[in-house]
Protein backbone atom coordinates (compact mmCIF):
# COMPACT_ATOMS: atom_id res chain seq x y z
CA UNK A 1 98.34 82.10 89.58
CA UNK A 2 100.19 80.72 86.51
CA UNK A 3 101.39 83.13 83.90
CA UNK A 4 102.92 82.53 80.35
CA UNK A 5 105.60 84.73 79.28
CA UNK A 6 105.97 84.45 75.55
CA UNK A 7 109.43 86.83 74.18
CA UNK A 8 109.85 86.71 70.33
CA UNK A 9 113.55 87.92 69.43
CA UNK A 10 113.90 90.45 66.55
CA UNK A 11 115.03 89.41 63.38
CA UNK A 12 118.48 88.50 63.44
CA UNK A 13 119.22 89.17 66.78
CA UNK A 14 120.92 85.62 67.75
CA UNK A 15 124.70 87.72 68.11
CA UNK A 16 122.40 90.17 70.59
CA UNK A 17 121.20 86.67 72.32
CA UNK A 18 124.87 85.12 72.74
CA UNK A 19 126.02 88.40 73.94
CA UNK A 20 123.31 89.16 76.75
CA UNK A 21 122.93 85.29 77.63
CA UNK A 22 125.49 85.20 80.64
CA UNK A 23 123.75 88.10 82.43
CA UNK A 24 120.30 86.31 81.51
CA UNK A 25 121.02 83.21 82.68
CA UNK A 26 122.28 84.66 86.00
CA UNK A 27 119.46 86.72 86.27
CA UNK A 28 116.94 83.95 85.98
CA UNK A 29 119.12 81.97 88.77
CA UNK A 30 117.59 83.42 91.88
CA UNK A 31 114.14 84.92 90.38
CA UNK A 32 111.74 87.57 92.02
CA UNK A 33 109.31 84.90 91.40
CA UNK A 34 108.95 81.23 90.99
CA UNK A 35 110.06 79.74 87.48
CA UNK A 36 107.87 76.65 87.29
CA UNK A 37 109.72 76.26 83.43
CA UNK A 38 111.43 77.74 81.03
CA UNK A 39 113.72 77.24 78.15
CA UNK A 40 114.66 79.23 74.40
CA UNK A 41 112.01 79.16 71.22
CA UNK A 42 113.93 77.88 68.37
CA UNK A 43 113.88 78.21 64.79
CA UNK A 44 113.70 75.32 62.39
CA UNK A 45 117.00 74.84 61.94
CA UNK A 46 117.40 74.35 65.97
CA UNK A 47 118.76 78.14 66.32
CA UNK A 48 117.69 80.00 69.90
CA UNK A 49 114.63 82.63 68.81
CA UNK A 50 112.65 83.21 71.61
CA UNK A 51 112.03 82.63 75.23
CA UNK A 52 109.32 80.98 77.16
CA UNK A 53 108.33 80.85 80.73
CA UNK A 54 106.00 79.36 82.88
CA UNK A 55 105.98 81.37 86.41
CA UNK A 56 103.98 81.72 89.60
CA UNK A 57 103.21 84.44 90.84
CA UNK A 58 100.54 86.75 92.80
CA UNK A 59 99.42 88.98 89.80
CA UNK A 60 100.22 89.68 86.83
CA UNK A 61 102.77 93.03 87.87
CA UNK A 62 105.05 91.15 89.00
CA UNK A 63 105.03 89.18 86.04
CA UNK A 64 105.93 92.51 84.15
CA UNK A 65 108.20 93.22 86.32
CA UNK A 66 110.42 90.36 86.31
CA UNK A 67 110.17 90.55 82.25
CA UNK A 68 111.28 94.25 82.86
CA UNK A 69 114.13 92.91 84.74
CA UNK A 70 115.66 90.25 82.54
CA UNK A 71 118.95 91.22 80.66
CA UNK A 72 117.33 90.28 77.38
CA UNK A 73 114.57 92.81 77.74
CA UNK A 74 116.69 95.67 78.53
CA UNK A 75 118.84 94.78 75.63
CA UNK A 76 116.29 95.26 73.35
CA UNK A 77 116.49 91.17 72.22
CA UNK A 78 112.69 91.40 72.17
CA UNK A 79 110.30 91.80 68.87
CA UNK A 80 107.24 90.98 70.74
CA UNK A 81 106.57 89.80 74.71
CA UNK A 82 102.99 88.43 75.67
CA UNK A 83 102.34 87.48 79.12
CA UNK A 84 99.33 85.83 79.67
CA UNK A 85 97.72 83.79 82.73
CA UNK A 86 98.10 80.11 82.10
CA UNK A 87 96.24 76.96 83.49
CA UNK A 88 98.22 73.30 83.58
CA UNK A 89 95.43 70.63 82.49
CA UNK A 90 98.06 68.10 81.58
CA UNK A 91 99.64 66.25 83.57
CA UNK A 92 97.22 66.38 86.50
């Protein structure tokens, strides 16, 4: 099954971001799970706020797992993190 994963950084956090981003990146690299997509939120101005992720996997625990996981999480980058299960309509 599909699964959104929806992080929303803390106020003024993008210094947190920059400094976590190298271990984040790295840990995304060879996943627990499959990463259909996934890229930063940004802000109006274009400024990183958020992450999003589309990802496969068997249930939604190891969803929470591998958002346990990620560098960003266990900083404490995070204001709010949703997961829910996701369907692709478009494209077919």
């Amino acid at each position: 099954m599909r699964y959104a994963l929806y992080c929303l950084d803390k106020p003024n956090a993008l210094e947190l971001r920059m400094a976590t981003r190298e271990r984040h990146l790295a840990y995304v690299a060879s996943p627990p799970l499959e990463i259909v997509l996934a890229g930063p939120l940004l802000a109006d101005d274009g400024s990183m706020r958020g992450s999003l992720f589309i990802v496969e996997a068997d249930d939604i625990d190891a969803v929470q797992r591998f958002s346990a996981g990620d560098p960003y999480r266990a900083a404490g980058l995070f204001e709010r993190v949703e997961i829910h299960g996701f369907r692709q309509v478009v494209p077919r």
